[in-house]
N, C-alpha and C. Protein backbone atom coordinates (compact mmCIF):
# COMPACT_ATOMS: atom_id res chain seq x y z
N UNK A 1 0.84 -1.18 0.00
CA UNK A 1 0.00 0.00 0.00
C UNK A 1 0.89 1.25 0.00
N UNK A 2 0.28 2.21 -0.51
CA UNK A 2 1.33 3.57 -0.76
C UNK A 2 0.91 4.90 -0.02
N UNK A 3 1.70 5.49 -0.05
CA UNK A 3 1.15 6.54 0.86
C UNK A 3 0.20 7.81 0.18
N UNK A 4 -1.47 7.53 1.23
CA UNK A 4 -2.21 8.71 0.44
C UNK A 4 -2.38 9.95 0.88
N UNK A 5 -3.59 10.17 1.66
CA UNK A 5 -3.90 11.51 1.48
C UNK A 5 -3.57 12.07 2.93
N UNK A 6 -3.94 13.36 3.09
CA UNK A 6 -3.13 13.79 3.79
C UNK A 6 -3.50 13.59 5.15
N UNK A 7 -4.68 12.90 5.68
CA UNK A 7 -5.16 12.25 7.11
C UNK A 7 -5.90 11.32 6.91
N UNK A 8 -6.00 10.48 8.18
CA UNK A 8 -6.74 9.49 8.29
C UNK A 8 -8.05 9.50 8.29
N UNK A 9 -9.01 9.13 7.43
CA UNK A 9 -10.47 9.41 7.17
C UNK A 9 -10.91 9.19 8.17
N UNK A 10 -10.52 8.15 9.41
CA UNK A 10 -11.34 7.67 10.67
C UNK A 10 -11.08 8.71 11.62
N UNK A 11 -9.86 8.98 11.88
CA UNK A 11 -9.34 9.77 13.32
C UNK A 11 -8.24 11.13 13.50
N UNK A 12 -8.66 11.27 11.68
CA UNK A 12 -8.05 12.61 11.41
C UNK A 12 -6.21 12.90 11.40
N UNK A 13 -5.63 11.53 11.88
CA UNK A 13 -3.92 11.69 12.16
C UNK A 13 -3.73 12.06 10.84
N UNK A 14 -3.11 13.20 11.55
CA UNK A 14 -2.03 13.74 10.13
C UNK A 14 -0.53 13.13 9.94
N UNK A 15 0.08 12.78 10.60
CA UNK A 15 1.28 12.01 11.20
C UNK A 15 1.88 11.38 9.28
N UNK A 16 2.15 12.14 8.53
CA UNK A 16 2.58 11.44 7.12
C UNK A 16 3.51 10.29 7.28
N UNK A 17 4.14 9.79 8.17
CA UNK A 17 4.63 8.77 8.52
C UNK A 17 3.75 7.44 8.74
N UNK A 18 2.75 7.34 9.12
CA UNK A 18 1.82 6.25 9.59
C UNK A 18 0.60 6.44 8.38
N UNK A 19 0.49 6.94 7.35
CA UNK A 19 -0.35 6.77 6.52
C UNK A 19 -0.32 6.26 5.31
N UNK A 20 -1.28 5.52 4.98
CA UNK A 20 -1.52 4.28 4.27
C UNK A 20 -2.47 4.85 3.28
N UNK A 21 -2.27 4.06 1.70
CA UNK A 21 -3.72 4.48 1.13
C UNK A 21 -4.48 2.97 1.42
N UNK A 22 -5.34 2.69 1.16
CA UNK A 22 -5.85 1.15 1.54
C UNK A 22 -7.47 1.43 0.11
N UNK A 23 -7.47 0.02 -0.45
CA UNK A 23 -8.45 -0.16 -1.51
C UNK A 23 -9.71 -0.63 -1.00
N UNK A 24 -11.07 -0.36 -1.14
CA UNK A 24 -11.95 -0.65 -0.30
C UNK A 24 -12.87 -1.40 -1.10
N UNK A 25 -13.62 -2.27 -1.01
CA UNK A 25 -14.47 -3.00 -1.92
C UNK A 25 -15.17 -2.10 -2.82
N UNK A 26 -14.96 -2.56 -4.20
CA UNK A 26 -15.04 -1.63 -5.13
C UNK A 26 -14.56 -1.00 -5.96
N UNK A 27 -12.98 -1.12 -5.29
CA UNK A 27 -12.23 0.03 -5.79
C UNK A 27 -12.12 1.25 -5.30
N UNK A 28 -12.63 1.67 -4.39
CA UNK A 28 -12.57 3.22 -4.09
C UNK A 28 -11.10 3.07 -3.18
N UNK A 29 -10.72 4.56 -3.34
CA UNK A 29 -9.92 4.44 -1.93
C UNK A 29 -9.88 5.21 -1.25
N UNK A 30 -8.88 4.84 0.23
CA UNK A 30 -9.00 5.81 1.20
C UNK A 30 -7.56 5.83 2.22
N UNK A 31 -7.18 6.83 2.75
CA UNK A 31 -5.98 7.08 3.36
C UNK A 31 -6.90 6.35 4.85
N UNK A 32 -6.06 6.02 5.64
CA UNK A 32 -5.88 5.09 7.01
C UNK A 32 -5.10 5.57 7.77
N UNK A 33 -4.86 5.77 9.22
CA UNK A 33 -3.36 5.66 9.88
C UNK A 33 -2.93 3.73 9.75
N UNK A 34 -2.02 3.64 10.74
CA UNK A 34 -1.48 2.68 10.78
C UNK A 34 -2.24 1.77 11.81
N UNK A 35 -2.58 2.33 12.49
CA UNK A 35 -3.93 1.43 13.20
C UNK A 35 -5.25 1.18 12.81
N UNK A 36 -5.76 1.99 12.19
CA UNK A 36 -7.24 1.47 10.88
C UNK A 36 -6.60 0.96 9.76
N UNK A 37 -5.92 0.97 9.64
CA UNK A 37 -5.38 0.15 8.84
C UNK A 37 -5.00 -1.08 8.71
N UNK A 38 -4.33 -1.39 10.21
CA UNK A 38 -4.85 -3.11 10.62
C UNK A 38 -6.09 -3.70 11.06
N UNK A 39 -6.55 -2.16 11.61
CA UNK A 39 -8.17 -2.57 12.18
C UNK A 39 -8.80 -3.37 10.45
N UNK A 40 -8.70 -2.27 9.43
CA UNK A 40 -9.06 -2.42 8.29
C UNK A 40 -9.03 -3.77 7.74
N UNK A 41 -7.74 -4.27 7.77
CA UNK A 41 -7.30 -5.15 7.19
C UNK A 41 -7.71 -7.02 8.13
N UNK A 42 -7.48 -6.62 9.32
CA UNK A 42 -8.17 -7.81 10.07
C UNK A 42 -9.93 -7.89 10.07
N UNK A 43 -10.77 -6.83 9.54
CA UNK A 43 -12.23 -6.84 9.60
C UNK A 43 -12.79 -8.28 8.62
N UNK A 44 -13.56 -8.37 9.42
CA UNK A 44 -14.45 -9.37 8.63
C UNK A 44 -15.45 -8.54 7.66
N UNK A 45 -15.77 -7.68 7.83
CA UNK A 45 -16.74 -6.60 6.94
C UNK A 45 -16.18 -5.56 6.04
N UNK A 46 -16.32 -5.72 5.09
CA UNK A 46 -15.38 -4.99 4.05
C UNK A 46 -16.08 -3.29 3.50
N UNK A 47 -15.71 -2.32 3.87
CA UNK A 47 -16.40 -1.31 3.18
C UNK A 47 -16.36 -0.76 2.39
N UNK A 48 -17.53 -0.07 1.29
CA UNK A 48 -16.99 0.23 0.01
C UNK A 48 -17.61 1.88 0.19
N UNK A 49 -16.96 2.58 1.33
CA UNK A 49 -17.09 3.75 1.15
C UNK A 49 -16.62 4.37 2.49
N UNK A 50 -16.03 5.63 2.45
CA UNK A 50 -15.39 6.28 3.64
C UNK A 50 -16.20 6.10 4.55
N UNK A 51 -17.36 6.64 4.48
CA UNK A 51 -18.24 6.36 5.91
C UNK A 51 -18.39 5.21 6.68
N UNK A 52 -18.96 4.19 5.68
CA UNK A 52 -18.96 3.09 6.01
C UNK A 52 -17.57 2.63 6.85
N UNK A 53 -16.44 2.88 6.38
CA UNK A 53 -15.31 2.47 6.38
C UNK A 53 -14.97 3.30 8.18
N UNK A 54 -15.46 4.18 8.37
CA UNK A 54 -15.99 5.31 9.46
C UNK A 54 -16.80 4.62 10.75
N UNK A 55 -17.62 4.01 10.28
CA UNK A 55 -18.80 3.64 11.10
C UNK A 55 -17.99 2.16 11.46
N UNK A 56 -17.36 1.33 10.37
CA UNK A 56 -16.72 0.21 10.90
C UNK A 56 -15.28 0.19 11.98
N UNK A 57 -14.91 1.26 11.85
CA UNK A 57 -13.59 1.41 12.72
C UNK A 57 -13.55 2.30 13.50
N UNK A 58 -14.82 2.54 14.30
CA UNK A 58 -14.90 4.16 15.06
C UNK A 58 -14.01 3.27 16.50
N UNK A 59 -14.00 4.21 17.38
CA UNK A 59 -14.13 3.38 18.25
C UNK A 59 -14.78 2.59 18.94
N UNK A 60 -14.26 1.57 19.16
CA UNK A 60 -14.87 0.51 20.08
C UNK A 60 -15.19 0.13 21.45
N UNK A 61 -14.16 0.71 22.09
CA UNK A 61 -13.78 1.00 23.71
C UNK A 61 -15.49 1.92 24.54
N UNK A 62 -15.99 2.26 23.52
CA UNK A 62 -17.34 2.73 24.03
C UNK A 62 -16.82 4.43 25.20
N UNK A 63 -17.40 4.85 25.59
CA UNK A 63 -17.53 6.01 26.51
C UNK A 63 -17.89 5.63 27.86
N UNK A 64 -17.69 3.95 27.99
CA UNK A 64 -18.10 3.68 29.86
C UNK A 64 -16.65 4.24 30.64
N UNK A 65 -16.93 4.80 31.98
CA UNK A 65 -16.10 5.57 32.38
C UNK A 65 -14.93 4.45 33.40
N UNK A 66 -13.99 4.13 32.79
CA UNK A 66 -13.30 2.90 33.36
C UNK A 66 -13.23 3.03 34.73
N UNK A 67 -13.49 4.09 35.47
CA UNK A 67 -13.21 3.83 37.34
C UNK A 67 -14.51 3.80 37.26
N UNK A 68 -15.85 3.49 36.98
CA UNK A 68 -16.93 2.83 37.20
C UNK A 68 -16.48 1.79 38.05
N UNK A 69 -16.90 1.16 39.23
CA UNK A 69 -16.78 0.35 40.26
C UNK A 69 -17.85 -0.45 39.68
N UNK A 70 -17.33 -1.48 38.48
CA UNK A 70 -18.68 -2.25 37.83
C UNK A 70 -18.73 -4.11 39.03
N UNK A 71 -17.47 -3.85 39.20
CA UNK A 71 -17.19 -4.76 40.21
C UNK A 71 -16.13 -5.49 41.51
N UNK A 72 -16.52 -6.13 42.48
CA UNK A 72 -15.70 -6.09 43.53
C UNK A 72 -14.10 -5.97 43.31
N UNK A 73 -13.65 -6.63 42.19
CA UNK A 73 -12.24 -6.45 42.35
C UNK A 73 -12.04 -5.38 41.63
N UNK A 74 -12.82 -4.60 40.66
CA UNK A 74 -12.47 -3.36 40.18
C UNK A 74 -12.47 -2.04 41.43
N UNK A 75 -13.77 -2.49 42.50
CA UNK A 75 -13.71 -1.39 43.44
C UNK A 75 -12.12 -1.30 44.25
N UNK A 76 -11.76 -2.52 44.67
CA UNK A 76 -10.85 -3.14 45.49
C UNK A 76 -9.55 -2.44 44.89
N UNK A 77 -9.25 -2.61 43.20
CA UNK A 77 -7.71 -1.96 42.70
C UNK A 77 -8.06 -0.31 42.75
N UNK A 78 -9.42 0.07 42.32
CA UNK A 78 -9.51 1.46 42.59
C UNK A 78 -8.95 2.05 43.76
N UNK A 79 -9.51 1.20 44.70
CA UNK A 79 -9.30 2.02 46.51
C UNK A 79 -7.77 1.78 46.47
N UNK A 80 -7.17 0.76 45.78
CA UNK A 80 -6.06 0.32 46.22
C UNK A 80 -5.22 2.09 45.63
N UNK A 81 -5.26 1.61 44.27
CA UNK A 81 -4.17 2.77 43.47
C UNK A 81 -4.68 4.11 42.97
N UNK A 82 -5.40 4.75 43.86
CA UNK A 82 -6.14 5.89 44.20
C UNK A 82 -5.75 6.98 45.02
N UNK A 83 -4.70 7.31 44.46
CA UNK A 83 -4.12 8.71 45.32
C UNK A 83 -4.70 9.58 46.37
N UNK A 84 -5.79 9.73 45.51
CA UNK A 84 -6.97 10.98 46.14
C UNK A 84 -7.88 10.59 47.63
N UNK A 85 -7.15 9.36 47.48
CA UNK A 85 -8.21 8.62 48.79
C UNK A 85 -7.70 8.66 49.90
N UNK A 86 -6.17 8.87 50.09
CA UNK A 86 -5.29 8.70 51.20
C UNK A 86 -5.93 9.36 52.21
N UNK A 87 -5.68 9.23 53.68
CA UNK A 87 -6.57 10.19 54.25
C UNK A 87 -4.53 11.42 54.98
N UNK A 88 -5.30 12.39 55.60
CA UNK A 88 -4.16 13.52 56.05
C UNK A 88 -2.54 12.60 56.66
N UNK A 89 -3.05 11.35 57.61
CA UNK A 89 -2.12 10.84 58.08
C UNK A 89 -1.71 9.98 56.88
N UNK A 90 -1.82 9.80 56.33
CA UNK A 90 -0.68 8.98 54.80
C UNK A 90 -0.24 9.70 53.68
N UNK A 91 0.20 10.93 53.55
CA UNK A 91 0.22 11.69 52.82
C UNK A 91 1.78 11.25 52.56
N UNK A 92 1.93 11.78 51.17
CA UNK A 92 3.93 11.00 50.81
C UNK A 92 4.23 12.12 51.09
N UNK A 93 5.46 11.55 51.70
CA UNK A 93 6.67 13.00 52.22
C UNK A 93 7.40 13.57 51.19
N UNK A 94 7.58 14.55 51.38
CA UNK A 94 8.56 15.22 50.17
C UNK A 94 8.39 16.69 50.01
């Protein structure tokens, strides 16, 4: 693959080093970084248009807020490596 346009249609990197053109069912094409671009390339669903190509590689990780206490051992490493929790007598010296 050769190098296309000047950002990544998914996530906007301009980074001309990590960009890819990539061929999309059909024939069309489209510039990638280097990570939609494997995303791209490992998909089982092939897209034959930027959007599409958009909607298949958005992110995935969703907007749940990872210190959500969804469960006991998640509450447990929170309290553990939680700065903000120390109380006055454990404060680090320095």
């Amino acid at each position: 693959m050769a190098k296309g346009g000047s950002s990544c249609c998914v996530c906007q990197s301009a980074d001309a080093r990590a960009l890819l053109e990539v061929v999309l069912r059909g024939g069309a094409r489209a510039t990638l970084c280097g990570s939609h671009a494997l995303m791209h390339s490992r998909s089982t669903e092939q897209a034959t248009t930027e959007v599409e190509l958009r909607r298949l590689l958005r992110d995935r990780r969703g907007r749940r807020d990872p210190r959500n206490d969804q469960d006991e051992l998640g509450a447990a490493l929170n309290a553990a490596f939680n700065g903000d929790r120390r109380g006055p007598d454990r404060r680090r010296a320095g």
